[in-house]
C-alpha atoms as a PDB file:
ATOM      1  CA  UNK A   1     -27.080 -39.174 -47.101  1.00  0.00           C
ATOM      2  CA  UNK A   2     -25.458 -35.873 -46.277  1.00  0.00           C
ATOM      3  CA  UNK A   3     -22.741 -32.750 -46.648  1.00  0.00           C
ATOM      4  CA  UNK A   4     -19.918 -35.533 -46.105  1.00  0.00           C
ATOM      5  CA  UNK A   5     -21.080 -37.379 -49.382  1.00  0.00           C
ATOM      6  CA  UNK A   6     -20.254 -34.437 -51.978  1.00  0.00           C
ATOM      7  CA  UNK A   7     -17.009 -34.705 -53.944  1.00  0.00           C
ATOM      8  CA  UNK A   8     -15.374 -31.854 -55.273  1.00  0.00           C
ATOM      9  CA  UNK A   9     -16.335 -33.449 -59.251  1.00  0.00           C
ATOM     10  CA  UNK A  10     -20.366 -33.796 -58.000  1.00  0.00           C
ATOM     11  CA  UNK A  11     -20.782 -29.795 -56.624  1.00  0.00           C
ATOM     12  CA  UNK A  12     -21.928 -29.335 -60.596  1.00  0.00           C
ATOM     13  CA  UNK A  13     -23.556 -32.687 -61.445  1.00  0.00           C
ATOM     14  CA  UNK A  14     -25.435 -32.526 -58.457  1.00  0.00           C
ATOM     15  CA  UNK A  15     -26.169 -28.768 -57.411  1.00  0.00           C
ATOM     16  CA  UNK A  16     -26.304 -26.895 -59.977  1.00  0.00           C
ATOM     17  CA  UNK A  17     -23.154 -25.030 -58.508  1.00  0.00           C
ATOM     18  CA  UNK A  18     -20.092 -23.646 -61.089  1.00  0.00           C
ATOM     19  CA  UNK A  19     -16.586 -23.909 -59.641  1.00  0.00           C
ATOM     20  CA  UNK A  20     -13.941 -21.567 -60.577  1.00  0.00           C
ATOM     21  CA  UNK A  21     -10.701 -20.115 -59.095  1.00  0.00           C
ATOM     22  CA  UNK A  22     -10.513 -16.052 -58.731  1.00  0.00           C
ATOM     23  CA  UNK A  23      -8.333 -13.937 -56.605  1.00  0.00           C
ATOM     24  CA  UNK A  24     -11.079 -13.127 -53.963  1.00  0.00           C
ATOM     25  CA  UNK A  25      -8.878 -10.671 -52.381  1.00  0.00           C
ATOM     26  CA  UNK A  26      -6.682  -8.283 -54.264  1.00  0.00           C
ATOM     27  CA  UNK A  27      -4.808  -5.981 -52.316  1.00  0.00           C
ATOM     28  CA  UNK A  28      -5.998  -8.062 -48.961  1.00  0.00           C
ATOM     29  CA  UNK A  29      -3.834  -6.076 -46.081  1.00  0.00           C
ATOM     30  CA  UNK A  30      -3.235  -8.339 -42.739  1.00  0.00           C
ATOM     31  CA  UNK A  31      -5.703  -7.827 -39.546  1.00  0.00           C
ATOM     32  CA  UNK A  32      -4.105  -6.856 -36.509  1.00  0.00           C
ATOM     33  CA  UNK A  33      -4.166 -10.172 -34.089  1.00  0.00           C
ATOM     34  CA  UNK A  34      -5.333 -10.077 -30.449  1.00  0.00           C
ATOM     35  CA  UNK A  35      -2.603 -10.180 -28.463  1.00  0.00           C
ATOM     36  CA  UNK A  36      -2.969 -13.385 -26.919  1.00  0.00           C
ATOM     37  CA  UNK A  37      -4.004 -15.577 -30.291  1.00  0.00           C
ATOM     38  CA  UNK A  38       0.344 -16.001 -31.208  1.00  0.00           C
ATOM     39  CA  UNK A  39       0.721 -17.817 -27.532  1.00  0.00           C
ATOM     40  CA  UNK A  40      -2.906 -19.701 -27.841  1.00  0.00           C
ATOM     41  CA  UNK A  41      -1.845 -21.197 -31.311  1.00  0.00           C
ATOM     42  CA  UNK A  42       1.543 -21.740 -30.438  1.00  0.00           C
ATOM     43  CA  UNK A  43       0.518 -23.784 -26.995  1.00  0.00           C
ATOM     44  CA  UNK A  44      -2.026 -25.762 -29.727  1.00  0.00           C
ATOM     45  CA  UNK A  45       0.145 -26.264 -32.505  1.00  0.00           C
ATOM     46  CA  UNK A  46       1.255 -29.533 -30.338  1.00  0.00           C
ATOM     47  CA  UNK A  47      -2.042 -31.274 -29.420  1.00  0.00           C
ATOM     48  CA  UNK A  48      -3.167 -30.416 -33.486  1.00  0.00           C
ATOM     49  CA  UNK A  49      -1.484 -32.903 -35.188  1.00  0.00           C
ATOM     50  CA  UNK A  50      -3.567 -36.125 -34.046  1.00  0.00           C
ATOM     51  CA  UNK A  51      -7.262 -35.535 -34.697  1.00  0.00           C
ATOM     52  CA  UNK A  52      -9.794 -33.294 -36.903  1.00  0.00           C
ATOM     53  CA  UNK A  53     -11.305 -32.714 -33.742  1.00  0.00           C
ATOM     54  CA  UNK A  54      -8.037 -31.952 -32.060  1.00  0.00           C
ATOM     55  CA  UNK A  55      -7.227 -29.226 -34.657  1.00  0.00           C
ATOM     56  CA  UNK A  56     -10.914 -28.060 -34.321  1.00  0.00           C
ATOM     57  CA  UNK A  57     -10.665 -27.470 -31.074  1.00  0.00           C
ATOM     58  CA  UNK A  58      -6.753 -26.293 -30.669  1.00  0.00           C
ATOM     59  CA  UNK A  59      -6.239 -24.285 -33.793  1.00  0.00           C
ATOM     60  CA  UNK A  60      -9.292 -23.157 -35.628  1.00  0.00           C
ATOM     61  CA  UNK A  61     -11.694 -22.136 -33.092  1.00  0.00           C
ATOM     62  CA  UNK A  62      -9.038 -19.822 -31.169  1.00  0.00           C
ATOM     63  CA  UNK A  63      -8.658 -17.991 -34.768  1.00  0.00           C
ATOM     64  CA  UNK A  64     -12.646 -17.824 -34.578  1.00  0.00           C
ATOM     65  CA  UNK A  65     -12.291 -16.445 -31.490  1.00  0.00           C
ATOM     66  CA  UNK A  66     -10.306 -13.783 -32.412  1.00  0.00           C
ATOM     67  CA  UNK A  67     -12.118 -12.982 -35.774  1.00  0.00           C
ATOM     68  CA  UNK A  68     -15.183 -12.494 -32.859  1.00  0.00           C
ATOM     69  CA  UNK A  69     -13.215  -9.927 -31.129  1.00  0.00           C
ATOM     70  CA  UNK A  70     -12.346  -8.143 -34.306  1.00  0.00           C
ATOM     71  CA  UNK A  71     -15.756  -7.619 -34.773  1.00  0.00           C
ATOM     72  CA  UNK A  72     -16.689  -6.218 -31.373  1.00  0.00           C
ATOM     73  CA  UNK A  73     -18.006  -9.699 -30.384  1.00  0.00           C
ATOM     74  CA  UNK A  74     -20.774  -9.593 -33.071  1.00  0.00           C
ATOM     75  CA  UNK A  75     -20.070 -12.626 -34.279  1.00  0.00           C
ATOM     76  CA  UNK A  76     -21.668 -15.685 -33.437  1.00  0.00           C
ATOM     77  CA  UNK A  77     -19.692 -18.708 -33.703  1.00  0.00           C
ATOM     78  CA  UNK A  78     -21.871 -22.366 -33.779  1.00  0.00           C
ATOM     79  CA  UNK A  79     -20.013 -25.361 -33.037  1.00  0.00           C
ATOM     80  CA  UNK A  80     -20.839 -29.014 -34.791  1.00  0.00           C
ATOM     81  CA  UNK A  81     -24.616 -27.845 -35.705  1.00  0.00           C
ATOM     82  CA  UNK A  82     -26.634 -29.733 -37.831  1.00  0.00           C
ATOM     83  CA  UNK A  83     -27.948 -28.054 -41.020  1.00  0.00           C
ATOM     84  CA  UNK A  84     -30.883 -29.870 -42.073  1.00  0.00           C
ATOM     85  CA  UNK A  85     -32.081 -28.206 -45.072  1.00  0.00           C
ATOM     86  CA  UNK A  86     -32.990 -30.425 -47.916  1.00  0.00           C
ATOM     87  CA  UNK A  87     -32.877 -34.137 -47.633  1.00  0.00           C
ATOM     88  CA  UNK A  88     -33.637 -35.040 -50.793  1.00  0.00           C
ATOM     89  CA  UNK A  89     -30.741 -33.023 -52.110  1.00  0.00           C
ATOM     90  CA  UNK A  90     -28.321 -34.776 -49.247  1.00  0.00           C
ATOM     91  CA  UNK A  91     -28.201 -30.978 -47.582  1.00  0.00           C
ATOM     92  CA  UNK A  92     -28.207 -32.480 -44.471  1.00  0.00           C
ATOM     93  CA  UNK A  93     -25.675 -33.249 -41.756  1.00  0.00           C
ATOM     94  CA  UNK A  94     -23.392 -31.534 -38.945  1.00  0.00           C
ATOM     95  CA  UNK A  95     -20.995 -28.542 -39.791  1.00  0.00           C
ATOM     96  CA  UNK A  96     -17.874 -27.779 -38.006  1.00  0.00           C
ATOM     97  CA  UNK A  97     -18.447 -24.731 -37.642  1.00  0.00           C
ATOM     98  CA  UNK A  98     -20.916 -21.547 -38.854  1.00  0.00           C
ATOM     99  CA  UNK A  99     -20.707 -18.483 -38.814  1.00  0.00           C
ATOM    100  CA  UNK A 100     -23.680 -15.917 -37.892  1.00  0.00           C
ATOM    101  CA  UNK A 101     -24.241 -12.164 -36.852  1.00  0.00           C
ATOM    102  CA  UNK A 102     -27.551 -13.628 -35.186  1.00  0.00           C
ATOM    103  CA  UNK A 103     -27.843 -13.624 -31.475  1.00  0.00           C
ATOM    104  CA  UNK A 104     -25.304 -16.225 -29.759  1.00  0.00           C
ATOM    105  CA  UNK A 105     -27.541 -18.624 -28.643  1.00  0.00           C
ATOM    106  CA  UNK A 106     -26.914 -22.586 -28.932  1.00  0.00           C
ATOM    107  CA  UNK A 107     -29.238 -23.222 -32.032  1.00  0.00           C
ATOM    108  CA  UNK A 108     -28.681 -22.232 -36.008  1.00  0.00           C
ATOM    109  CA  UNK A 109     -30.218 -18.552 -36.642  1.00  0.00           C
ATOM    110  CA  UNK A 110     -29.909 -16.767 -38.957  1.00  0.00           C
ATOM    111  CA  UNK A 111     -28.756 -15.000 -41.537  1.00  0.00           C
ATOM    112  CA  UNK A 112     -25.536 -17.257 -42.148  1.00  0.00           C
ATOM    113  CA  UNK A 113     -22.700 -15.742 -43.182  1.00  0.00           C
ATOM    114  CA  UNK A 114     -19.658 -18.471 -43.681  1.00  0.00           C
ATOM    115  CA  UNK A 115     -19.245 -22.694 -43.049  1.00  0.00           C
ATOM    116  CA  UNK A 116     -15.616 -23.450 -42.131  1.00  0.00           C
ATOM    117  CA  UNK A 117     -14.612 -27.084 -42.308  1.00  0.00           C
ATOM    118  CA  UNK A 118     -11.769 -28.789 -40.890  1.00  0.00           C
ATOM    119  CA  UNK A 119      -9.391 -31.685 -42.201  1.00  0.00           C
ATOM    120  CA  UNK A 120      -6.638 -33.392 -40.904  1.00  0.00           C
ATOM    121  CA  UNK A 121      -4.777 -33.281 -43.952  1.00  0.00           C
ATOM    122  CA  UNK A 122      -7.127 -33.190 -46.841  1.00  0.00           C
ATOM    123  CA  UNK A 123      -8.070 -29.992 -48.254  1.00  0.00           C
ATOM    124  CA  UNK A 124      -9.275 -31.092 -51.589  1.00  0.00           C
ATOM    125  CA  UNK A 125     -11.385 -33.839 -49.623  1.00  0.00           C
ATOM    126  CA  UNK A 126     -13.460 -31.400 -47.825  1.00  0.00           C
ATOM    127  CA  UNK A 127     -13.927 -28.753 -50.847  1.00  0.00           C
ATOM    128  CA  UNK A 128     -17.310 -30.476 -52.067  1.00  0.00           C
ATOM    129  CA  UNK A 129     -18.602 -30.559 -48.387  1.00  0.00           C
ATOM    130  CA  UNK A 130     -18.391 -27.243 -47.677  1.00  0.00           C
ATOM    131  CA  UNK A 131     -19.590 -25.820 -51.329  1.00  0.00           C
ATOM    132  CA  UNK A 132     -22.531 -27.871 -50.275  1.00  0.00           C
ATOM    133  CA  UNK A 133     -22.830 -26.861 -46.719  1.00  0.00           C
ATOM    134  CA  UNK A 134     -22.375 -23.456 -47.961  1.00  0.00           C
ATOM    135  CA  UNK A 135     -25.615 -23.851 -50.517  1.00  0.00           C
ATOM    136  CA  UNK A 136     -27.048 -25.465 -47.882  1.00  0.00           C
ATOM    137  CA  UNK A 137     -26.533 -21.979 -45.764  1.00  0.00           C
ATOM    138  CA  UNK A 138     -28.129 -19.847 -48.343  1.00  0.00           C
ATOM    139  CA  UNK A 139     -31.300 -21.818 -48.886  1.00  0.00           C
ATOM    140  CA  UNK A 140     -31.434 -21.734 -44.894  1.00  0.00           C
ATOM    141  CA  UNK A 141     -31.220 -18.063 -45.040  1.00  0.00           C
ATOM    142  CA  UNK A 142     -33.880 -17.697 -47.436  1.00  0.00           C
ATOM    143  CA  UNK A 143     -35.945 -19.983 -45.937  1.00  0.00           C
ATOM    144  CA  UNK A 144     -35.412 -17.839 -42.946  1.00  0.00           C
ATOM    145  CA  UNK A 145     -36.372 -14.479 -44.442  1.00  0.00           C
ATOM    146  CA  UNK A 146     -32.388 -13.572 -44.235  1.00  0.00           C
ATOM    147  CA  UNK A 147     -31.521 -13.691 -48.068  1.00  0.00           C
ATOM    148  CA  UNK A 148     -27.415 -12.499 -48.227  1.00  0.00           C
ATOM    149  CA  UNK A 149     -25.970 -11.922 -51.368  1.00  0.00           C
ATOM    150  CA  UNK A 150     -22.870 -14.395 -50.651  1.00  0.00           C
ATOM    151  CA  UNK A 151     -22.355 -16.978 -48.311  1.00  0.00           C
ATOM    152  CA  UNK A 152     -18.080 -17.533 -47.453  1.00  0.00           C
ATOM    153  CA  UNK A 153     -16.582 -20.702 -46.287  1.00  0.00           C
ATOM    154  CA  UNK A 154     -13.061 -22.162 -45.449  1.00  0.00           C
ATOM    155  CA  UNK A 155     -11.955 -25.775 -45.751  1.00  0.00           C
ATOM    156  CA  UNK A 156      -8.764 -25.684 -43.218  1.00  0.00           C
ATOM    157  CA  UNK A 157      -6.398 -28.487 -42.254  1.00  0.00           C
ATOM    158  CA  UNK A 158      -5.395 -25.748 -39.248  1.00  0.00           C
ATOM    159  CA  UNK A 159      -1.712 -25.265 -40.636  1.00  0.00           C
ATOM    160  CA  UNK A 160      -3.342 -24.081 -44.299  1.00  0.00           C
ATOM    161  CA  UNK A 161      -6.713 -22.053 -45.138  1.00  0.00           C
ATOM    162  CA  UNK A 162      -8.593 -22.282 -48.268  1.00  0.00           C
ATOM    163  CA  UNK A 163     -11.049 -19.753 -48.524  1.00  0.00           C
ATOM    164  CA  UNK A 164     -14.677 -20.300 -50.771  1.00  0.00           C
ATOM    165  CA  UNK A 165     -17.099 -17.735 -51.667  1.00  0.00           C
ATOM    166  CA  UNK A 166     -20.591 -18.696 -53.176  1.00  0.00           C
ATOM    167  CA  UNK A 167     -22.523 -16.000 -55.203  1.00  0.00           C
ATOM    168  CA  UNK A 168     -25.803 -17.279 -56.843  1.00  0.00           C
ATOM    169  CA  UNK A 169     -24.791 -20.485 -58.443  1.00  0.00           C
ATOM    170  CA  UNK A 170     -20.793 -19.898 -58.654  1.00  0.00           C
ATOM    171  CA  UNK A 171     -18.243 -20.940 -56.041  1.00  0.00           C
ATOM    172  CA  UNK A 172     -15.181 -19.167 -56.604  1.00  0.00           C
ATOM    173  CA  UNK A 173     -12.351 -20.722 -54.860  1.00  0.00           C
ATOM    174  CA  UNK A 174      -9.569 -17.970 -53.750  1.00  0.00           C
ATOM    175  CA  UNK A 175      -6.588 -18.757 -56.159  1.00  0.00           C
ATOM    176  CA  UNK A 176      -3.778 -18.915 -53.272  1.00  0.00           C
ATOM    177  CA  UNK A 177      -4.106 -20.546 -49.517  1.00  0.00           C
ATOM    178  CA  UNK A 178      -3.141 -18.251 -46.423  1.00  0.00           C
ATOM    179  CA  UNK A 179      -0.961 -20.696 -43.927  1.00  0.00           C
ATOM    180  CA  UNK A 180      -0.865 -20.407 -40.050  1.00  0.00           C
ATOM    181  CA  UNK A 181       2.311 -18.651 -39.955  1.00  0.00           C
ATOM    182  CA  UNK A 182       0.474 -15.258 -41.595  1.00  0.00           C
ATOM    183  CA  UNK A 183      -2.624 -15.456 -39.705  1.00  0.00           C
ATOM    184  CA  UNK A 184      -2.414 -11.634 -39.379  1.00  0.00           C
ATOM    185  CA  UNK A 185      -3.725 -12.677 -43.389  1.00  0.00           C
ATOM    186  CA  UNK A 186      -6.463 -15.809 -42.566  1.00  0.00           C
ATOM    187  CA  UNK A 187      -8.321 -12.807 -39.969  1.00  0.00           C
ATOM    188  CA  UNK A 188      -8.510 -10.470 -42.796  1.00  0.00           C
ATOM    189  CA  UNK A 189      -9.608 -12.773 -45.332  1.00  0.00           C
ATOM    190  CA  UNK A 190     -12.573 -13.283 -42.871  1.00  0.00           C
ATOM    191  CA  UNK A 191     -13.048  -9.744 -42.156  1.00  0.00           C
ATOM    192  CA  UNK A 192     -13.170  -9.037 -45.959  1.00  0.00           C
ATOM    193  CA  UNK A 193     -15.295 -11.948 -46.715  1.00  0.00           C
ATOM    194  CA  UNK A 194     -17.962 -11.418 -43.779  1.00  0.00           C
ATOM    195  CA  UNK A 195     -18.408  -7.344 -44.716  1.00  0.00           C
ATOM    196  CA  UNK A 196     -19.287  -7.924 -48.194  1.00  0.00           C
ATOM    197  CA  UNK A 197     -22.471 -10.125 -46.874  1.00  0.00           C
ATOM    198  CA  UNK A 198     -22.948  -8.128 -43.812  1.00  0.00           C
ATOM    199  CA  UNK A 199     -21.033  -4.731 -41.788  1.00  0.00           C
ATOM    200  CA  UNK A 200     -18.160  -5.866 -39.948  1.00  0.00           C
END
């Protein structure tokens, strides 16, 4: 039992956790891209399209990797962990990627600061695996001494971005997805997501 065996309908039933939509950014201006991300996406675009691994590795961690440089490489950026947290409440199980100010080494520290998931074409399929990897994040945290007001996380199928914020026992869902063609917009959602838990 695990992250992957939440459904979007169970977040509630199971976790206690409200789901609502909100506009988590109003008046959200675009990041400034590194210069090389536009030829690193455009060079992974092609090899995206056959695997969630494929997009993992082609088109969602170079836009991690630029998120890191926009924050003076502070960021920490943990690749398939596992995030074993509460078996009995299925909080187990491997995460595509987390998010951490914590030194980069190759184990989970924290505090935790966002989960991004990705999907091959399924957004609504992986929105009850990342509310729960995200709860699973702050009990982590406070397990950890590293209690942070809001944990952020992204369910992405690499072409669109929906972005999740968790605050106590609500998950608001952002009311709009950002698409790979504005990811001047997907950076700053990060960026405005990660400074409200921690300075960016």
């Amino acid at each position: 039992m695990a992250y992957t065996d939440f459904s979007f309908d169970r977040i509630e039933e199971e976790l206690g956790v409200r789901v609502h939509s909100a506009d988590l950014f109003p008046g959200l201006a675009g990041a400034v891209p590194p210069g090389w991300l536009a030829d690193t996406l455009q060079r992974g675009l092609g090899f995206s399209l056959l695997t969630e691994k494929a997009r993992s590795e082609f088109i969602v961690a170079p836009i991690l990797l630029a998120l890191r440089e926009l924050t003076g490489n502070r960021l920490s950026i943990l690749s398939g962990p596992r995030l074993d947290v509460d078996a009995d409440r299925r909080l187990t199980g491997e995460c595509d990627f987390l998010l951490s100010f914590a030194e980069n080494v190759p184990r989970v520290r924290g505090p935790l600061f966002a989960v991004v998931e990705a999907k091959r074409n399924d957004i609504e399929g992986g929105l009850g695996q990342c509310i729960a990897q995200m709860v699973g994040a702050r009990l982590f945290n406070e397990r950890n001494g590293h209690p942070t007001p809001e944990v952020a996380g992204c369910v992405t199928t690499g072409e669109s971005w929906q972005f999740l914020r968790l605050t106590g026992d609500e998950a608001s869902l952002h009311t709009r997805r950002f698409f790979i063609n504005g990811v001047e917009m997907i950076l700053a959602a990060f960026l405005n997501l990660l400074s409200r838990a921690a300075p960016v």
